[in-house]
C-alpha atoms as a PDB file:
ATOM      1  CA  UNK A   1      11.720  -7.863 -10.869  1.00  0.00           C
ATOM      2  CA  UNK A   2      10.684  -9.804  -7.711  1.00  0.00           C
ATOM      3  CA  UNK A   3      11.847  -7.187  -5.667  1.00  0.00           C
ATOM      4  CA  UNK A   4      10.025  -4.678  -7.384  1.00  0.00           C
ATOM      5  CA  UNK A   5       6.693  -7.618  -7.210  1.00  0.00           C
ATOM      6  CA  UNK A   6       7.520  -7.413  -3.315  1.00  0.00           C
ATOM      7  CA  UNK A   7       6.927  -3.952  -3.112  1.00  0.00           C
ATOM      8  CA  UNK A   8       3.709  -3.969  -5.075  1.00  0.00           C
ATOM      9  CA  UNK A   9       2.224  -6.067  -3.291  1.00  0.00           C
ATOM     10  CA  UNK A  10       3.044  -4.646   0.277  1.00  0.00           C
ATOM     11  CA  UNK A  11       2.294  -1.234  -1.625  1.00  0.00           C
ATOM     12  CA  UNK A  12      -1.269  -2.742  -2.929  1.00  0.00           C
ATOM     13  CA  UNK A  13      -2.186  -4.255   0.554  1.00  0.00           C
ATOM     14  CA  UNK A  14      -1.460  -1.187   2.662  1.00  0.00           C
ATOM     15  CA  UNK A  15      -4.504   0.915   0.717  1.00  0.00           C
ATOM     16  CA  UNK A  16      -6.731  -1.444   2.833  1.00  0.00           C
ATOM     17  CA  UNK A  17      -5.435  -0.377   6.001  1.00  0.00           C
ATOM     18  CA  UNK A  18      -6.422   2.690   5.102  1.00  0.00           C
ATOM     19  CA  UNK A  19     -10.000   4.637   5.528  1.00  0.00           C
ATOM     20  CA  UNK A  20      -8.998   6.924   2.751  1.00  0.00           C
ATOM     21  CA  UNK A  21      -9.389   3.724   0.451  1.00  0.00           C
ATOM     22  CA  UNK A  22     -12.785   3.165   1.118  1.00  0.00           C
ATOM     23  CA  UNK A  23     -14.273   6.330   0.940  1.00  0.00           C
ATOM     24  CA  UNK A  24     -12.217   7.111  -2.404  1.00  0.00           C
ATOM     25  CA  UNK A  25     -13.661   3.479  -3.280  1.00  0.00           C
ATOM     26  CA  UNK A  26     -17.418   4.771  -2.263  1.00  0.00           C
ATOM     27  CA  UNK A  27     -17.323   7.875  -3.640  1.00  0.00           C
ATOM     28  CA  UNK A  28     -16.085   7.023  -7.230  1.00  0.00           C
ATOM     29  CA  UNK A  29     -18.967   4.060  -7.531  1.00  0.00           C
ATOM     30  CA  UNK A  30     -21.227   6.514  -6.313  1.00  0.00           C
ATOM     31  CA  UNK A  31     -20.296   9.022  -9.139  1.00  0.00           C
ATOM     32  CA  UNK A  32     -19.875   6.459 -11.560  1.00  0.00           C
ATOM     33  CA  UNK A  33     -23.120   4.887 -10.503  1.00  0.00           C
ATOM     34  CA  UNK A  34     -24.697   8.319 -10.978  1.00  0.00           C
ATOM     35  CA  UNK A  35     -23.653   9.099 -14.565  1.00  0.00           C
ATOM     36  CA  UNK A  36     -24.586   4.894 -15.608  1.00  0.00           C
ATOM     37  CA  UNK A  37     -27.907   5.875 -14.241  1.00  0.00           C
ATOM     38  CA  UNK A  38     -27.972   8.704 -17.111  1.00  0.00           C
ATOM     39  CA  UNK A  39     -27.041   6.513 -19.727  1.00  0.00           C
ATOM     40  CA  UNK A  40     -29.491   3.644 -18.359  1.00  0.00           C
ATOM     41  CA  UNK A  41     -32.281   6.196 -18.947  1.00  0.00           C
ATOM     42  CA  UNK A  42     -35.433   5.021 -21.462  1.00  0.00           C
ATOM     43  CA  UNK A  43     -35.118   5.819 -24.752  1.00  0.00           C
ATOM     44  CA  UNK A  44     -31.290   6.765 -24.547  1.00  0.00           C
ATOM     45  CA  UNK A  45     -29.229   4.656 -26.949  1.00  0.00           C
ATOM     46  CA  UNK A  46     -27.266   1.245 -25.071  1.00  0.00           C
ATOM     47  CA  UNK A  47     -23.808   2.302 -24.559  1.00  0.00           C
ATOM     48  CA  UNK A  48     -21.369   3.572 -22.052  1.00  0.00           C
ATOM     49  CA  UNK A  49     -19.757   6.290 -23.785  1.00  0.00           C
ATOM     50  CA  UNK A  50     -20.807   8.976 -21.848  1.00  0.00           C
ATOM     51  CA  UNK A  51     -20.441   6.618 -18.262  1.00  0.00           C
ATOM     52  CA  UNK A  52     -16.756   6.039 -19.579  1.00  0.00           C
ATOM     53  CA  UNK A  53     -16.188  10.042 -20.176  1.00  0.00           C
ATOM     54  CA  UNK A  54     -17.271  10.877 -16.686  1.00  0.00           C
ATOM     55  CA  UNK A  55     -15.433   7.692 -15.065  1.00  0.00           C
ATOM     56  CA  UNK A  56     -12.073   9.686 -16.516  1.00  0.00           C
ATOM     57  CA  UNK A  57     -12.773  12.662 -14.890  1.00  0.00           C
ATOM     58  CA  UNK A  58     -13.344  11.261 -12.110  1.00  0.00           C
ATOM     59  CA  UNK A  59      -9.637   9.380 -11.888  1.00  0.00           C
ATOM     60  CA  UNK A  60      -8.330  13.042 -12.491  1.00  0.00           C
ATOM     61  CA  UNK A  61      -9.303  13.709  -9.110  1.00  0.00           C
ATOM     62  CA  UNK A  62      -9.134  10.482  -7.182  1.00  0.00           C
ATOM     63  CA  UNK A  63      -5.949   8.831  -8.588  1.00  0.00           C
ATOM     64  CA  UNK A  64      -3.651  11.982  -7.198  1.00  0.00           C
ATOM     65  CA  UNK A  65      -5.559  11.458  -3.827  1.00  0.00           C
ATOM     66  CA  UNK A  66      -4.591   7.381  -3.618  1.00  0.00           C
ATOM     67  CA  UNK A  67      -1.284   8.458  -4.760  1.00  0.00           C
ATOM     68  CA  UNK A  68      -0.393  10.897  -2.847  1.00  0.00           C
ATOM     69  CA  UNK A  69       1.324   9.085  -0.442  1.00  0.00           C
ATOM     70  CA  UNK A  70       3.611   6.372  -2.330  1.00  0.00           C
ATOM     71  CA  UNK A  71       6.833   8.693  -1.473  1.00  0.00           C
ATOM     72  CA  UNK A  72       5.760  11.505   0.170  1.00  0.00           C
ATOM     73  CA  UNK A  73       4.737   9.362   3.094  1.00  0.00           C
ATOM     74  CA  UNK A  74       8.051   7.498   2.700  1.00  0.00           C
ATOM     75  CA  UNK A  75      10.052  10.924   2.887  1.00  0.00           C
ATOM     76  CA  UNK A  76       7.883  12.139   6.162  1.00  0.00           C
ATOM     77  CA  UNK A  77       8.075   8.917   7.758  1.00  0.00           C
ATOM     78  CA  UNK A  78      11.953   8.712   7.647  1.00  0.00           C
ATOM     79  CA  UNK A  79      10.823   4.951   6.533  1.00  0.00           C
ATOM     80  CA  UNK A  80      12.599   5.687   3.350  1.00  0.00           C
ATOM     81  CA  UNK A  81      15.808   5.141   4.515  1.00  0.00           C
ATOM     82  CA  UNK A  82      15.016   1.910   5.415  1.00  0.00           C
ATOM     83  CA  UNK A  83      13.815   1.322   2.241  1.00  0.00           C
ATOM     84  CA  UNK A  84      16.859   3.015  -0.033  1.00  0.00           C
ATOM     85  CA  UNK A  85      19.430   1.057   2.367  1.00  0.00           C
ATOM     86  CA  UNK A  86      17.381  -2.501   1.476  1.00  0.00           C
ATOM     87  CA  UNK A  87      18.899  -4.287  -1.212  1.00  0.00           C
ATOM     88  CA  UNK A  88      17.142  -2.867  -3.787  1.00  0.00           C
ATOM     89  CA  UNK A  89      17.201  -0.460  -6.408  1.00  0.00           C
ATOM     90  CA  UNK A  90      15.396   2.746  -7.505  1.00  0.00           C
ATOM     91  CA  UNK A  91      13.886   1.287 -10.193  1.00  0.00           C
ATOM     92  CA  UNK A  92      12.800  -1.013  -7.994  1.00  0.00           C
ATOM     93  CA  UNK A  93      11.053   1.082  -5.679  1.00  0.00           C
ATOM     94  CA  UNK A  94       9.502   2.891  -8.267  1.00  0.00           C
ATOM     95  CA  UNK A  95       8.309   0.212 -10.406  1.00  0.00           C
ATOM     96  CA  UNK A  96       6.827  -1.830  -6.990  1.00  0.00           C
ATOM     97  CA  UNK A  97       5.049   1.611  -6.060  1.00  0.00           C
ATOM     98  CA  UNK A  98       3.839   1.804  -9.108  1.00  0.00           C
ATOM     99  CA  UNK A  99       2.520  -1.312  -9.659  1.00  0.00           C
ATOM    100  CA  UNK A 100       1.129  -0.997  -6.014  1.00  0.00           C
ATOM    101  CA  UNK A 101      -0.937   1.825  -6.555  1.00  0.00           C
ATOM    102  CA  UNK A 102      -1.940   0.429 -10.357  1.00  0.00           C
ATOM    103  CA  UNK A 103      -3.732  -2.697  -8.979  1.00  0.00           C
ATOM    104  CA  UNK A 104      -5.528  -0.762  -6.685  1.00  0.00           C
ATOM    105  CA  UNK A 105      -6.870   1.285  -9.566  1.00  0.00           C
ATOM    106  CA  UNK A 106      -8.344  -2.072 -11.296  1.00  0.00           C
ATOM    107  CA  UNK A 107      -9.525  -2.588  -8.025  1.00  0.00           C
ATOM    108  CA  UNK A 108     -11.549   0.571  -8.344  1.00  0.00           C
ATOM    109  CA  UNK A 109     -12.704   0.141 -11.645  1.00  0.00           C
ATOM    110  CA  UNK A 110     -13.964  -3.950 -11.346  1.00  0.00           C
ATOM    111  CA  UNK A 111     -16.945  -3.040  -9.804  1.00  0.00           C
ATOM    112  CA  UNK A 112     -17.956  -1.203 -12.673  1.00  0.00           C
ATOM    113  CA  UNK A 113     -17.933  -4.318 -14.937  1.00  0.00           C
ATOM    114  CA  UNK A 114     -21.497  -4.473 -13.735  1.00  0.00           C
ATOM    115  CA  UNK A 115     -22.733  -1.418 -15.869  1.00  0.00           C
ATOM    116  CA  UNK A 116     -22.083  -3.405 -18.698  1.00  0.00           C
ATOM    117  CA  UNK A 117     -23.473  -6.953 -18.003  1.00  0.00           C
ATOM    118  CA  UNK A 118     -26.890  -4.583 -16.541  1.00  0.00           C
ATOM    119  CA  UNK A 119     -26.701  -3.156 -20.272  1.00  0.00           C
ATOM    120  CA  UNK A 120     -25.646  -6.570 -21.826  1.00  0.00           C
ATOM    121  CA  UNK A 121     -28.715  -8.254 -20.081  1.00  0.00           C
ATOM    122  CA  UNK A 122     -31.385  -5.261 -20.639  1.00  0.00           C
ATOM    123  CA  UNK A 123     -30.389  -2.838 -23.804  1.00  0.00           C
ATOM    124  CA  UNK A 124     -32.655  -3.029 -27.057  1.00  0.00           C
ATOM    125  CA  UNK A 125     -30.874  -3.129 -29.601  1.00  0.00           C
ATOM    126  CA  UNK A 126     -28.571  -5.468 -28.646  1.00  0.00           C
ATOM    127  CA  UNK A 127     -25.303  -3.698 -26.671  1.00  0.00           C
ATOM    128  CA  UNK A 128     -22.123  -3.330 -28.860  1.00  0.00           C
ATOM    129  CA  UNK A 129     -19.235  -4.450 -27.070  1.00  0.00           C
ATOM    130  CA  UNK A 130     -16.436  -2.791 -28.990  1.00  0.00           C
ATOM    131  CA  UNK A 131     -16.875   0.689 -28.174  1.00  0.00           C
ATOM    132  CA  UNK A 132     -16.966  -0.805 -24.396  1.00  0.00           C
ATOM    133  CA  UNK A 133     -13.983  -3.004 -23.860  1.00  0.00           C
ATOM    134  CA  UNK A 134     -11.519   0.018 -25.986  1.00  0.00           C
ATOM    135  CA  UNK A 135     -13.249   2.556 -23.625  1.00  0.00           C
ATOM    136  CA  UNK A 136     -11.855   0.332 -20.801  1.00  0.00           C
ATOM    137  CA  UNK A 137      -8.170  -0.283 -22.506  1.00  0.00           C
ATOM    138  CA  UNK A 138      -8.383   3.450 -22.870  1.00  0.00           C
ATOM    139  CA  UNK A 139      -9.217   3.889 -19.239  1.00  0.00           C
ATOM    140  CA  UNK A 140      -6.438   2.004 -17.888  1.00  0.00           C
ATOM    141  CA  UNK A 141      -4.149   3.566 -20.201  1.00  0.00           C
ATOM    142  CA  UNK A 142      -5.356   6.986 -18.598  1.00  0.00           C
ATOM    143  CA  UNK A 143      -5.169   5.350 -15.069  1.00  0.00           C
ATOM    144  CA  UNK A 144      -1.255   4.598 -16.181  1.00  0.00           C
ATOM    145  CA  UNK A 145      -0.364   7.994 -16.635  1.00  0.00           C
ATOM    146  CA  UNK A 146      -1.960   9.840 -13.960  1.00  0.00           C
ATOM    147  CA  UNK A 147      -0.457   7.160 -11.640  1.00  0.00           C
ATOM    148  CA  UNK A 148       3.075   7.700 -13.156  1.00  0.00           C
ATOM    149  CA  UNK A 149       2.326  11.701 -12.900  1.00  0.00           C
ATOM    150  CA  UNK A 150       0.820  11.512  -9.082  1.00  0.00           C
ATOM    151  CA  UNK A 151       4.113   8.662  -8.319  1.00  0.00           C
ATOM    152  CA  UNK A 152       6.473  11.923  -9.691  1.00  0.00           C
ATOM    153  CA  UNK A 153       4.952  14.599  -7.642  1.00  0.00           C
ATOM    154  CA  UNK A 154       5.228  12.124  -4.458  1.00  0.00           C
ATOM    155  CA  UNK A 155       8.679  11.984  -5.170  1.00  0.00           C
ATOM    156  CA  UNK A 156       9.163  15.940  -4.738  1.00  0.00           C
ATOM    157  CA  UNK A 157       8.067  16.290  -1.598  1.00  0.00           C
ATOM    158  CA  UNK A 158       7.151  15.336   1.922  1.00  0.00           C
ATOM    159  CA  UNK A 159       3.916  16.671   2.336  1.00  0.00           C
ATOM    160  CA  UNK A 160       1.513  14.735   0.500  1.00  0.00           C
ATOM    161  CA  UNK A 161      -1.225  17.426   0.443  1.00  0.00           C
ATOM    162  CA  UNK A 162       1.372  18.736  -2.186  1.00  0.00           C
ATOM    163  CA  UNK A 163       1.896  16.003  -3.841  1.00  0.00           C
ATOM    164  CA  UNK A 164      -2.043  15.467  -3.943  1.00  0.00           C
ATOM    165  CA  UNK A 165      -2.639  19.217  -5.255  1.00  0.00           C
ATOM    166  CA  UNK A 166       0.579  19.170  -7.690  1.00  0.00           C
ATOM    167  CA  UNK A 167      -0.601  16.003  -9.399  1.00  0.00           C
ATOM    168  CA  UNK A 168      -4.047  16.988 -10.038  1.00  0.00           C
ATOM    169  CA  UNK A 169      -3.132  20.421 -11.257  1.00  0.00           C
ATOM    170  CA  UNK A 170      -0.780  18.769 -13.429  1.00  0.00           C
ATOM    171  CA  UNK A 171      -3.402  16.558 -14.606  1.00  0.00           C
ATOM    172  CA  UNK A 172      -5.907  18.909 -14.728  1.00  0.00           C
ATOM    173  CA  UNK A 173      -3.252  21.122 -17.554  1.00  0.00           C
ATOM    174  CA  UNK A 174      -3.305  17.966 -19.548  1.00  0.00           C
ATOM    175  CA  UNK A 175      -7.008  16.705 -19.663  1.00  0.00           C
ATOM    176  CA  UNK A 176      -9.712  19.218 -18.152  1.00  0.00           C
ATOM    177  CA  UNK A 177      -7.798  22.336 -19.408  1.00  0.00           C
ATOM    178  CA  UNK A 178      -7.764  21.082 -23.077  1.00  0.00           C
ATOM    179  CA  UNK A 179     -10.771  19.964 -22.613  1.00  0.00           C
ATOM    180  CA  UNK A 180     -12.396  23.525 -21.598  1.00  0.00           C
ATOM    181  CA  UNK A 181     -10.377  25.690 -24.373  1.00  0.00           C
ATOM    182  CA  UNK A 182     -11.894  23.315 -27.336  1.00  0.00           C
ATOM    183  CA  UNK A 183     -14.829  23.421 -26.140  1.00  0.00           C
ATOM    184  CA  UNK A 184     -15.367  27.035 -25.677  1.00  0.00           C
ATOM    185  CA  UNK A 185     -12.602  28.801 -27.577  1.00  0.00           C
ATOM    186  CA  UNK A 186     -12.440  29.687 -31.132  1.00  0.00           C
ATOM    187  CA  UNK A 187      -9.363  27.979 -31.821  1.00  0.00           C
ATOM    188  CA  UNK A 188      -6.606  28.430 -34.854  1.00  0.00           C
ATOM    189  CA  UNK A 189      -5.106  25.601 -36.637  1.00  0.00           C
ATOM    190  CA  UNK A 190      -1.644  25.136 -34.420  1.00  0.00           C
ATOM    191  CA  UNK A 191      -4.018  24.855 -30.969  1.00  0.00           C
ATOM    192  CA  UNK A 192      -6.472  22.734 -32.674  1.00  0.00           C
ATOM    193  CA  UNK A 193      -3.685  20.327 -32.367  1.00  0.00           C
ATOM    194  CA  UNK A 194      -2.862  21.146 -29.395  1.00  0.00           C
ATOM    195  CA  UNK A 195      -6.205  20.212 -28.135  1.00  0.00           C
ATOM    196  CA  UNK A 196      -6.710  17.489 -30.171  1.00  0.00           C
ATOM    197  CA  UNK A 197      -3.110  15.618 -28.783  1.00  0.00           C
ATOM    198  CA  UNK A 198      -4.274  16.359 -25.433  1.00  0.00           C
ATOM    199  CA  UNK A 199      -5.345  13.268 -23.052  1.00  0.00           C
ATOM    200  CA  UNK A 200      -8.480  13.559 -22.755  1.00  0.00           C
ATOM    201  CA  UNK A 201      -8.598  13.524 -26.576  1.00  0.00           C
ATOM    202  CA  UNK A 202      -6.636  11.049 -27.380  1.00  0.00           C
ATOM    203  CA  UNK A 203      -9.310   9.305 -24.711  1.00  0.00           C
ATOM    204  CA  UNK A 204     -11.666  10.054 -26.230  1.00  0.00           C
ATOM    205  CA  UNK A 205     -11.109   7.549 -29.372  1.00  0.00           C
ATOM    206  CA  UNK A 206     -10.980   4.759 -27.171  1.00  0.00           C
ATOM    207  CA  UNK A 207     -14.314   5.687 -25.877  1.00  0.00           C
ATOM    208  CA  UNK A 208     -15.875   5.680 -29.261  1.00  0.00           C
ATOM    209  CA  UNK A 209     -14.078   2.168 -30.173  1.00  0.00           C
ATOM    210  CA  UNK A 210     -11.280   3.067 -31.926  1.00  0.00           C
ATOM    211  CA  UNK A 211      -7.666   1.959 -30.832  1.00  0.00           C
ATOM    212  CA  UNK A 212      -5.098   4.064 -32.150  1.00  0.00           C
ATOM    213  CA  UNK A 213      -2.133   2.807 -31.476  1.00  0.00           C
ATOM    214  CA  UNK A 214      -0.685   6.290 -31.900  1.00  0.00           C
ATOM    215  CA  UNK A 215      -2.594   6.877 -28.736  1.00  0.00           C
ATOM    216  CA  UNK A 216      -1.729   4.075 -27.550  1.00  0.00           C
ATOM    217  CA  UNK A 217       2.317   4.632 -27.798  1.00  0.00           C
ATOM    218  CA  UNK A 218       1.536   7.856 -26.480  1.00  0.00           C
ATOM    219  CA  UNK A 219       0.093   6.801 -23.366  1.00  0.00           C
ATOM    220  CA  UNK A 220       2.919   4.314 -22.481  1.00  0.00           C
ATOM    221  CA  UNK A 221       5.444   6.247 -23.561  1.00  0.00           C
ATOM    222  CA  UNK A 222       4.743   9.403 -21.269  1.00  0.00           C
ATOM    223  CA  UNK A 223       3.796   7.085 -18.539  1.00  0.00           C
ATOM    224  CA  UNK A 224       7.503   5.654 -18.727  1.00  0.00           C
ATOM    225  CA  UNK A 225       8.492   8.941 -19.262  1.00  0.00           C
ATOM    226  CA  UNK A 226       7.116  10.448 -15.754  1.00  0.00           C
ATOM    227  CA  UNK A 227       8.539   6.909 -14.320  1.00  0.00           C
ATOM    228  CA  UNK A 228      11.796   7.599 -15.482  1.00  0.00           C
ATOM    229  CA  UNK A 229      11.550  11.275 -14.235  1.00  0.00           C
ATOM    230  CA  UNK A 230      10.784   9.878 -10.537  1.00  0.00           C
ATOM    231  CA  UNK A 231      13.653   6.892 -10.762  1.00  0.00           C
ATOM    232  CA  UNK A 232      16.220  10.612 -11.290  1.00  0.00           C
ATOM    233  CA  UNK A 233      14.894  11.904  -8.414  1.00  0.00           C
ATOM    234  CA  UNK A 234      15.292   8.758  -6.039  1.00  0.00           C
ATOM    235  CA  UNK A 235      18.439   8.771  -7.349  1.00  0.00           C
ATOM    236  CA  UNK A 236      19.686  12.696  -6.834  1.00  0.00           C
ATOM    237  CA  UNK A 237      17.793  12.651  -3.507  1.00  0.00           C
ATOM    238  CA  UNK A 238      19.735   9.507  -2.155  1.00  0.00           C
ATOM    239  CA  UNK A 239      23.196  11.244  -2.513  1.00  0.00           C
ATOM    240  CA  UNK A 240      21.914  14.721  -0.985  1.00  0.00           C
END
């Protein structure tokens, strides 16, 4: 484990080497500032809900773009074999890179702690917390998984434009897609389910203050899952 812990953390400080960090940081409290300022508006009832939704969509985008390069960059480099001949393990360099890229997502969303001491501070009636801090364990649940998808499609490849695009379309199949066909599709029972086990659903709940922990074992299980997935590939790539 402190090999793995040695990895995040180089993984976690190299984002700030990087100008693609800061603008990704810009941009998403610029977006996210933009849909708070919605839900800020008089006469609008005080809660995040819709601030939360939007923040999730956003990550859908950005989290394949700060991910991109956690093994694709590796495999371009040639700086993975330095890494694979280390003494560590696969699981430890996914787990590390993982972790890496996870703290820099926290990173990202901290900032945003302010929307809710602003609404805290200001919103008549008083602001319920509840729907708030499960819309947050919900979002970092999210965060989990597209970081353990965008880590897998690194691992495939050493562009990281592809990795990038393959992530997000990945991501888009299992949040936006869903998303799109309940909302404008007359669905039948079997793909009401569908829809309704989708991501963004399963989100959803959190973002209305409900912890499922259904959706909860959902989220960590496919986010081991895709880990798990990448830790095979390290390994079948390391013998080619």
């Amino acid at each position: 484990m402190n090999r793995a812990m040695a990895i995040a953390r180089r993984e976690f400080s190299s984002y700030f080497y990087s100008p693609i960090a800061y603008v990704v940081i810009i941009a998403f409290l610029l977006a996210s500032g933009a849909a708070f300022y919605r839900d800020f508006e008089p006469g609008q009832v005080a809660a995040m809900r819709s601030t939360l939704d939007w923040m999730v969509w956003f990550l859908v985008v950005i989290v394949p773009v700060l991910s991109m390069g956690l093994l694709a960059q590796e495999w371009s480099s040639g700086t993975i074999e330095t890494l694979m001949t280390a003494p560590v393990t696969d699981t430890d360099v996914v787990v590390g890179k993982y972790l890496g890229s996870m703290g820099f997502v926290l990173v990202l969303l901290a900032p945003t702690l302010i929307y809710v001491v602003i609404l805290a501070v200001s919103a008549t009636p008083r602001l319920d917390l509840g729907p708030v801090i499960s819309g947050y364990i919900g979002m970092v649940l999210a965060g989990s998984l597209f970081v353990a998808v965008s880590l897998f499609c690194s691992s495939l490849t050493r562009s990281q434009v592809v990795a990038a695009v393959s992530a997000f379309a990945i991501l888009a199949v299992i949040t936006i897609v869903p998303w799109l066909v309940g909302a404008w599709a007359t669905l039948g029972d079997f793909w009401r389910r569908v829809v309704g086990n989708a991501v963004y659903a399963r989100y959803a709940d959190f973002s209305k203050g409900l912890i499922d922990l259904g959706h909860v074992t959902f989220f960590v299980v496919t986010t081991a899952a895709f880990l798990f997935f990448t830790v095979k590939v390290l390994e079948s790539r390391r013998w080619k």
